[in-house]
Protein backbone atom coordinates (compact mmCIF):
# COMPACT_ATOMS: atom_id res chain seq x y z
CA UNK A 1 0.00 0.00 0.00
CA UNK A 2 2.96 2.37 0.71
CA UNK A 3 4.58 1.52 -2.27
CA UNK A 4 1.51 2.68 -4.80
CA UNK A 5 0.99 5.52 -3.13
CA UNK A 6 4.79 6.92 -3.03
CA UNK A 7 4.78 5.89 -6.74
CA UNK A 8 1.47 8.30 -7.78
CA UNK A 9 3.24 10.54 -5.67
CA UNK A 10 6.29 10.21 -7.48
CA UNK A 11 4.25 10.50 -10.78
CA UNK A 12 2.62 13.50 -9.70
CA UNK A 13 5.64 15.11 -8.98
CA UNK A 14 7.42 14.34 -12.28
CA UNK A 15 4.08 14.89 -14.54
CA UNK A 16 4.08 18.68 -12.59
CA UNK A 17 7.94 19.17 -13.90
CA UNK A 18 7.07 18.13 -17.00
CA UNK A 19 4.34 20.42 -17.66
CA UNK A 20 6.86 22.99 -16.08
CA UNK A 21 9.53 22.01 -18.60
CA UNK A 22 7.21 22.24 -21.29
CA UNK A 23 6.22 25.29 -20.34
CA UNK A 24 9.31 26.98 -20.09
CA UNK A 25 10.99 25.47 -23.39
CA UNK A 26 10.57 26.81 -26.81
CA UNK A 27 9.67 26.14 -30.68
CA UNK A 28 12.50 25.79 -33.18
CA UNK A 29 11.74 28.54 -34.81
CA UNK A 30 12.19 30.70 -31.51
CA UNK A 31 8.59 31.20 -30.59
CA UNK A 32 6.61 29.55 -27.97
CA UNK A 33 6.06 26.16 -28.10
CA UNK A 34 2.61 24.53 -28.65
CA UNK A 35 0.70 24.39 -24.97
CA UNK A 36 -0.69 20.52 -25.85
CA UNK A 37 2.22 18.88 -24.19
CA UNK A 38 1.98 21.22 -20.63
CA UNK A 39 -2.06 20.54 -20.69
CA UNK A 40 -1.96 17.15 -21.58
CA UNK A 41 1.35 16.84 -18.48
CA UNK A 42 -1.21 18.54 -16.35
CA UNK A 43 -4.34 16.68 -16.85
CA UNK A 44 -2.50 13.13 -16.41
CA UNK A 45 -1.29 15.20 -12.80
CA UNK A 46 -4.78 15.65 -12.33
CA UNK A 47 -6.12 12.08 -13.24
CA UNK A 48 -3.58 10.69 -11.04
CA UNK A 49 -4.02 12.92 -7.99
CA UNK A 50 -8.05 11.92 -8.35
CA UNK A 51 -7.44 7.96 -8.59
CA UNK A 52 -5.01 8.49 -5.49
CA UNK A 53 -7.32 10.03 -3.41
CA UNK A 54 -10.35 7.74 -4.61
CA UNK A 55 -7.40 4.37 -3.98
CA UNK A 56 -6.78 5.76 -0.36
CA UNK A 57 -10.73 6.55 0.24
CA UNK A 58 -10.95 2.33 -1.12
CA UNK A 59 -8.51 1.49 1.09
CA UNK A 60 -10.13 3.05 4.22
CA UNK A 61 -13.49 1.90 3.25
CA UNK A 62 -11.64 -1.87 2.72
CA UNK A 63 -9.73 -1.54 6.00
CA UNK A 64 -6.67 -1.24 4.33
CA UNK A 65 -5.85 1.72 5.94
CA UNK A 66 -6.68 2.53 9.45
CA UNK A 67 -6.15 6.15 11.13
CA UNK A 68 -3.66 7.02 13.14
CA UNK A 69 -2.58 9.86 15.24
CA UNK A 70 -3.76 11.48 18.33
CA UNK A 71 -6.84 10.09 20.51
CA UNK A 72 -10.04 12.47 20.63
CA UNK A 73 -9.56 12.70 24.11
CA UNK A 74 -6.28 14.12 24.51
């Protein structure tokens, strides 16, 4: 369970520099590059963020993962 989440972290992380990278670089001719690559790098950082959170809302609801932390009480 740690594993897949570090790894979509990991992938959010590098689809976020990517779009940055994209961003940032230019055409051949010396004008800006086409913005397809930094939207399409940002919507597959978006798509995984969304099945991370629904995978660790699963794993609650499965028992997978159980909360931790400080008692209520204290």
């Amino acid at each position: 369970m740690k594993i897949v989440i570090a790894l979509a972290l990991v992938l959010i992380l590098l689809a976020l520099a990517a779009a940055g990278l994209f961003m940032l670089r230019r055409g051949p001719d010396g004008a800006a590059a086409p913005k397809g690559r930094m939207a399409r790098a940002l919507a597959i950082r978006v798509g995984v963020s969304v099945a991370l959170f629904l995978f660790v809302l699963l794993g609650y609801l499965m028992g997978w993962i159980e909360p931790t932390g400080i008692p209520a009480g204290r």
